[in-house]
Each structure stands twice: as structure tokens, then as C-alpha cells.
Protein backbone atom coordinates (compact mmCIF):
# COMPACT_ATOMS: atom_id res chain seq x y z
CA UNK A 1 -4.06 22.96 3.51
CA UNK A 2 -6.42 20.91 1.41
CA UNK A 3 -5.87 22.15 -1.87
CA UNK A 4 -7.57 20.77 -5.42
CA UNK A 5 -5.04 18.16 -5.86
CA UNK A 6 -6.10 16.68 -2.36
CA UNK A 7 -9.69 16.28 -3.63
CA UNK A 8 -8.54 14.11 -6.21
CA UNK A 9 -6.20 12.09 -4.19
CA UNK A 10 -8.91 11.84 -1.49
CA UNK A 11 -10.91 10.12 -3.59
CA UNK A 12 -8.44 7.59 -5.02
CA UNK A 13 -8.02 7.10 -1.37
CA UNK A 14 -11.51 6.16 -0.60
CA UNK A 15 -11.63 3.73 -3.57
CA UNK A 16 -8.48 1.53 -3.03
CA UNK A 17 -8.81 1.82 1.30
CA UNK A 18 -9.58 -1.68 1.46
CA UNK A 19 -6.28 -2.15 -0.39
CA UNK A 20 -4.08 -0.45 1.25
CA UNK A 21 -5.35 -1.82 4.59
CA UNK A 22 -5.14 -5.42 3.78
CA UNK A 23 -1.64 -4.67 2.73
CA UNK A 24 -0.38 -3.23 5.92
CA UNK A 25 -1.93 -5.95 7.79
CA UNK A 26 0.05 -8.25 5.88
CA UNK A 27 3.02 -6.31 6.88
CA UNK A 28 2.13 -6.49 10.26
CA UNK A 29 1.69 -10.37 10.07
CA UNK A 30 5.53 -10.41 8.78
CA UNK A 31 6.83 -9.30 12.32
CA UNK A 32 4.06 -11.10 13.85
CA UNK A 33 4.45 -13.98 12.58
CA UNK A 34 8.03 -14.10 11.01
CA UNK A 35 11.31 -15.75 12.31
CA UNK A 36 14.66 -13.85 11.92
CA UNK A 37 15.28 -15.10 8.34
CA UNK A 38 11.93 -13.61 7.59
CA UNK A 39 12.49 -10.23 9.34
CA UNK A 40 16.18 -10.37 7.12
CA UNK A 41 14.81 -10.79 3.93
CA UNK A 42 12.77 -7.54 4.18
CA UNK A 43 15.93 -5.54 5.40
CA UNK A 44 17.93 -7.34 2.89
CA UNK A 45 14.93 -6.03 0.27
CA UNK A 46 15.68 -3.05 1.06
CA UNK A 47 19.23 -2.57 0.35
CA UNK A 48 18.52 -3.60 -2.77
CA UNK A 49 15.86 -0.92 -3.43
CA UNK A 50 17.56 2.15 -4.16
CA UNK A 51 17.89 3.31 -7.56
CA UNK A 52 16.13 0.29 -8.26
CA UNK A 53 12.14 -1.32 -9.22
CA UNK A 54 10.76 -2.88 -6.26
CA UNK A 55 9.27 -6.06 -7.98
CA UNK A 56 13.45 -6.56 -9.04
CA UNK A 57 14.19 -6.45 -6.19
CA UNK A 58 12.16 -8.57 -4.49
CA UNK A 59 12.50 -11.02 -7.14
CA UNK A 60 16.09 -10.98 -6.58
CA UNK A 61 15.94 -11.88 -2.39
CA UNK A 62 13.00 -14.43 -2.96
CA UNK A 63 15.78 -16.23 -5.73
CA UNK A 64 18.63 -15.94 -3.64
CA UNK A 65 16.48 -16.85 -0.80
CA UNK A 66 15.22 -20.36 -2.62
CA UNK A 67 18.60 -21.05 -3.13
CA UNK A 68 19.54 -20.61 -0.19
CA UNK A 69 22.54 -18.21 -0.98
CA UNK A 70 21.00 -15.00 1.03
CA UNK A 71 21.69 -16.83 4.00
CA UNK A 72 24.68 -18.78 2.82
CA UNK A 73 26.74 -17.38 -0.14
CA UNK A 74 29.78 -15.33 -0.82
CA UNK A 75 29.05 -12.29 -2.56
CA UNK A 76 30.40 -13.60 -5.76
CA UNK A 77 27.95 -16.29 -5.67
CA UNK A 78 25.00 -13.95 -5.03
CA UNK A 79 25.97 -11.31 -7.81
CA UNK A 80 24.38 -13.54 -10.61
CA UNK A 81 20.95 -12.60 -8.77
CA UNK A 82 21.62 -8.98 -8.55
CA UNK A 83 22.05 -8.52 -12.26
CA UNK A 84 18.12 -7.06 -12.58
CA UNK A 85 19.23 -4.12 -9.49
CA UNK A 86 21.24 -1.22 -9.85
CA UNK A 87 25.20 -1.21 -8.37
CA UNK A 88 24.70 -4.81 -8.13
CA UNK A 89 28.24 -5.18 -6.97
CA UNK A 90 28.36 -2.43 -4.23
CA UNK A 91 24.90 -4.37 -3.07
CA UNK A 92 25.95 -7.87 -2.93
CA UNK A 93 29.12 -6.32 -0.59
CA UNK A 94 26.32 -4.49 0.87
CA UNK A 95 24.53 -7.97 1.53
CA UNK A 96 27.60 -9.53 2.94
CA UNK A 97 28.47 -7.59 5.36
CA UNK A 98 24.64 -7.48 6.94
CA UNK A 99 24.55 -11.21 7.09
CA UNK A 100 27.51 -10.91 8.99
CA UNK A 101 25.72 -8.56 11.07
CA UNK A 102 22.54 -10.00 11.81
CA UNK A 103 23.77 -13.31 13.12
CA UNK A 104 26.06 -14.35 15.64
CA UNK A 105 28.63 -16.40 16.65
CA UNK A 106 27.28 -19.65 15.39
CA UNK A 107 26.04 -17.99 12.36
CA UNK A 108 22.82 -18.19 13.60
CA UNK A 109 20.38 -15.02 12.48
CA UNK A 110 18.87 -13.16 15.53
CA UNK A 111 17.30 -10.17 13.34
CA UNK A 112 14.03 -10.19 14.88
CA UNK A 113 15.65 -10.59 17.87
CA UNK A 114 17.52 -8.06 17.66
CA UNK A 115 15.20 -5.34 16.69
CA UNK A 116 13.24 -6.36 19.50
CA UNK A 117 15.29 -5.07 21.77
CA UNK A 118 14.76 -1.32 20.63
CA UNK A 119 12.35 1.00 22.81
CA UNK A 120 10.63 2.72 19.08
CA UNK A 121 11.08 2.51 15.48
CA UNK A 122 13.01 5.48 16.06
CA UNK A 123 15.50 4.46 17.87
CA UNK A 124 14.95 1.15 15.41
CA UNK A 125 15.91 3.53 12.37
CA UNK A 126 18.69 5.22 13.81
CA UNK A 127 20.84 2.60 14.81
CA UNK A 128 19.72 1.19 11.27
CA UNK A 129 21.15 4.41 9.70
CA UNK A 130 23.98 4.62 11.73
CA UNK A 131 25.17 0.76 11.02
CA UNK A 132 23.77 -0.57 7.79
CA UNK A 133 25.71 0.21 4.53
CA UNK A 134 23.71 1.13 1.99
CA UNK A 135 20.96 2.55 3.63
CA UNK A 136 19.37 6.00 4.54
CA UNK A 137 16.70 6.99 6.45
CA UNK A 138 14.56 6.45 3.49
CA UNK A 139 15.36 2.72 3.26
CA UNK A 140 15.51 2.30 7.28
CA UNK A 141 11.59 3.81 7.18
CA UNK A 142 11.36 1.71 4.38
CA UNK A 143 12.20 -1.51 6.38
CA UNK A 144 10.28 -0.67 8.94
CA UNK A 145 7.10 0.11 7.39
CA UNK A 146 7.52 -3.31 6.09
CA UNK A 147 7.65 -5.06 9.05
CA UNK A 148 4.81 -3.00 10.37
CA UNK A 149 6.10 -0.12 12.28
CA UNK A 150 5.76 2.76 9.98
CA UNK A 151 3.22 4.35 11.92
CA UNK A 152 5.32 7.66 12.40
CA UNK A 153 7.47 7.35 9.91
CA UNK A 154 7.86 8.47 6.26
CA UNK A 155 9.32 7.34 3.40
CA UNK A 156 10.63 10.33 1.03
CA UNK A 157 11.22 9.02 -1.79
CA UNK A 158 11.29 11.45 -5.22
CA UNK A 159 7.88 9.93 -6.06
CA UNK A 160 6.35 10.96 -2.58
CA UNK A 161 7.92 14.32 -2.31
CA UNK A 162 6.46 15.30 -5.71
CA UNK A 163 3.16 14.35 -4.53
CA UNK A 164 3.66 16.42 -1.24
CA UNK A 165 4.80 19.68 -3.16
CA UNK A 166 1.57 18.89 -5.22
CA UNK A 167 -0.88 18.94 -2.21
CA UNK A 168 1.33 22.16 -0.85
CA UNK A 169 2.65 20.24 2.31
CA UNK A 170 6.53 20.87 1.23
CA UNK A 171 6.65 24.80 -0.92
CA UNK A 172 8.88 21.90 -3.20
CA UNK A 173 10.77 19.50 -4.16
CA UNK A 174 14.16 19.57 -2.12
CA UNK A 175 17.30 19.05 -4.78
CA UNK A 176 19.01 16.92 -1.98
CA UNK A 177 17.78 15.56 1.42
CA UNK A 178 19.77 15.69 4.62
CA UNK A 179 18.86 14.00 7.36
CA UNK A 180 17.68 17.25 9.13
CA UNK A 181 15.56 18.20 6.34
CA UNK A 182 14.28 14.63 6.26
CA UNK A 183 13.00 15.02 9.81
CA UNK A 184 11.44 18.36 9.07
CA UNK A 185 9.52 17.04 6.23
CA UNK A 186 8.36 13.72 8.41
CA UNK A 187 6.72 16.14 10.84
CA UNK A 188 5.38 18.18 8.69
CA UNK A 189 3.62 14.79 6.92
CA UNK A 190 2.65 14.27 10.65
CA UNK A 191 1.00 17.80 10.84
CA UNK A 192 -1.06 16.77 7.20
CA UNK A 193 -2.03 13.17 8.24
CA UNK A 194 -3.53 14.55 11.20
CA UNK A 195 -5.55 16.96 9.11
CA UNK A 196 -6.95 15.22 6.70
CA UNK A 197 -7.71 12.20 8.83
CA UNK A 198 -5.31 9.41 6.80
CA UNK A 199 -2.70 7.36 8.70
CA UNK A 200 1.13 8.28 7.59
CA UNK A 201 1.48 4.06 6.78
CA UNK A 202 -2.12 4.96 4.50
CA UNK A 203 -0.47 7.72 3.11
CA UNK A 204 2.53 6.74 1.78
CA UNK A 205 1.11 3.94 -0.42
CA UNK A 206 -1.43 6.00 -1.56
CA UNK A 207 0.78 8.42 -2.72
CA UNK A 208 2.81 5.67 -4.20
CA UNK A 209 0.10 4.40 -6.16
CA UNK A 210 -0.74 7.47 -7.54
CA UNK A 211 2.63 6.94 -9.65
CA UNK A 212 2.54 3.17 -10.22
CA UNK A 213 -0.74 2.66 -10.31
CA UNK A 214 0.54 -0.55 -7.95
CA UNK A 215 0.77 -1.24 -4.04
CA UNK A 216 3.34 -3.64 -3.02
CA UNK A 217 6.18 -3.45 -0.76
């Protein structure tokens, strides 16, 4: 399955490694060394994602973070901060209701508790799917990749799917995604990574830097 394209993107690859392995350790060292506010913070990141520039909205939790309203405000107080996302309302709801869910009865946050308790990230993204408003299995992978446990998983976003249709892993792109077809394409990605000998985590900011020229979060 190594087509033309993959020749090119091989090579990009081999130039920005170092990169993207630095930046998956640093991922890694979240959940390593994190607390639950920490582990939060990237979940709340990425409700705020969809639709949305990733530098937004990571600006937007680090501001409400510093002022301590992530943890703390209503979502009217929190909207201010949202202004530079997409559906800022429907997220700040969004926001409100996970606080609610990722701390208990003393309002104290037990996320990385909580996700500790799971067998897999699979089992990790379904119960994320199944429970958080706002996000899809692209998010949940999303999450999890940035906490260091994207190891299996993928995260199909309309930037990464082009780039799969391009090195002839999916015939194209799919007008909508359902979480069956999700799945298929994930294995498939498996099926290439194993191939061509680069991690699914590697892959997906490679292929992410290929359109912004950028690897974040």
C-alpha cells in the first residue's frame, strides 16, 4: 500500500521524528505526572476543540484555568473566555456539566482517579462517548492521546482522513462518520501503521503537520 504520496510523507516523517517523539513524551508526563485538575484541563481542552483552532482553545482553558473559573465558575462567568471557540455557549454548558462530573461530593476533582479505574483506553473512550456532552469518539481519542494513551487509537479528523484517502488507506473521504465506520477506519490505520513501521500516536501528528505545518496538542 505504499503509494507516491507515502514517499513524501515518509520523509517529512524522518525529518521532524525527534519532534513528534518529544511531544508524546510530554503527553505521557501529563498522566504521569499530573493531578486530577491537570488530567481535567486536557478533557476540558477537548470539548472545546471541535469546529474550533487548537491554540484557541487551549488559550481559552489555560485563561479560565488562571482564573480559576474552570474549576470554579458558573457558565455565565466562563463564556467571556469562550468568545475565541466556536458554539461558545453550548460549550461553556458543555463545561458545566463535566465539572459536575468529574468531582464528587465535596467538589473535590477525582479525574485521574477516575480514569484509572478503566481496564484500556477503550473501555476509557467508550464510557467517555457514552457520558460526556459534546464529545465523539474523535474528541474521546483526542483526550486520550493527550494524556498518553493513544497508542491504538485514532483521531479522524477531516484533516487526517484526507491524508489517508491520499496514501490509499481509506478508497475516500467518508461524507459523515458513524461510529461503526469510525472503528473500521481505526483498524484499518492499525493494518497501515504496522506496514510501514510508524506508531498510530507517530502517525497522527505527522499527518497533522502535514496541514499545519505545527505539532501541538
Amino acid at each position: 500500500m505504499k503509494n507516491a504520496y507515502f514517499y513524501e510523507v515518509q520523509k517529512i516523517y524522518e525529518n521532524i521524528r525527534s519532534r513528534i517523539e518529544e511531544r508524546l513524551d510530554e503527553y505521557r508526563k501529563i498522566w504521569r505526572d499530573g493531578d486530577n485538575k491537570d488530567i481535567f484541563c486536557e478533557l476540558a481542552f477537548c470539548i472545546l476543540t471541535p469546529q474550533s483552532k487548537a491554540r484557541n482553545a487551549w488559550k481559552a482553558i489555560s485563561e479560565l484555568r488562571d482564573n480559576n473559573l474552570l474549576f470554579t465558575g458558573s457558565e455565565e462567568e466562563m463564556l467571556p473566555f469562550l468568545n475565541i471557540v466556536r458554539f461558545n455557549r453550548t460549550k461553556a454548558k458543555n463545561l458545566y456539566i463535566l465539572r459536575k462530573q468529574m468531582t464528587d461530593e465535596n467538589g473535590k476533582f477525582i479525574t485521574k482517579d477516575f480514569f484509572s479505574t478503566f481496564n484500556s483506553s477503550f473501555e476509557m473512550r467508550e464510557w467517555i462517548v457514552k457520558n460526556i456532552r459534546g464529545m465523539s469518539y474523535k474528541e474521546a481519542s483526542h483526550f486520550l492521546r493527550n494524556i498518553g494513551f493513544g497508542q491504538e487509537l485514532a483521531i479522524l479528523d477531516r484533516h487526517i482522513l484526507k491524508n489517508l484517502a491520499a496514501l490509499d488507506v481509506i478508497k475516500e473521504v467518508p461524507k459523515t462518520v458513524t461510529p461503526k465506520l469510525y472503528k473500521e477506519i481505526e483498524e484499518k490505520l492499525k493494518e497501515y501503521c504496522k506496514e510501514i513501521d510508524i506508531p498510530m500516536e507517530n502517525i497522527d501528528l505527522l499527518l497533522w503537520y502535514l496541514e499545519a505545518k505545527d505539532i501541538f496538542k
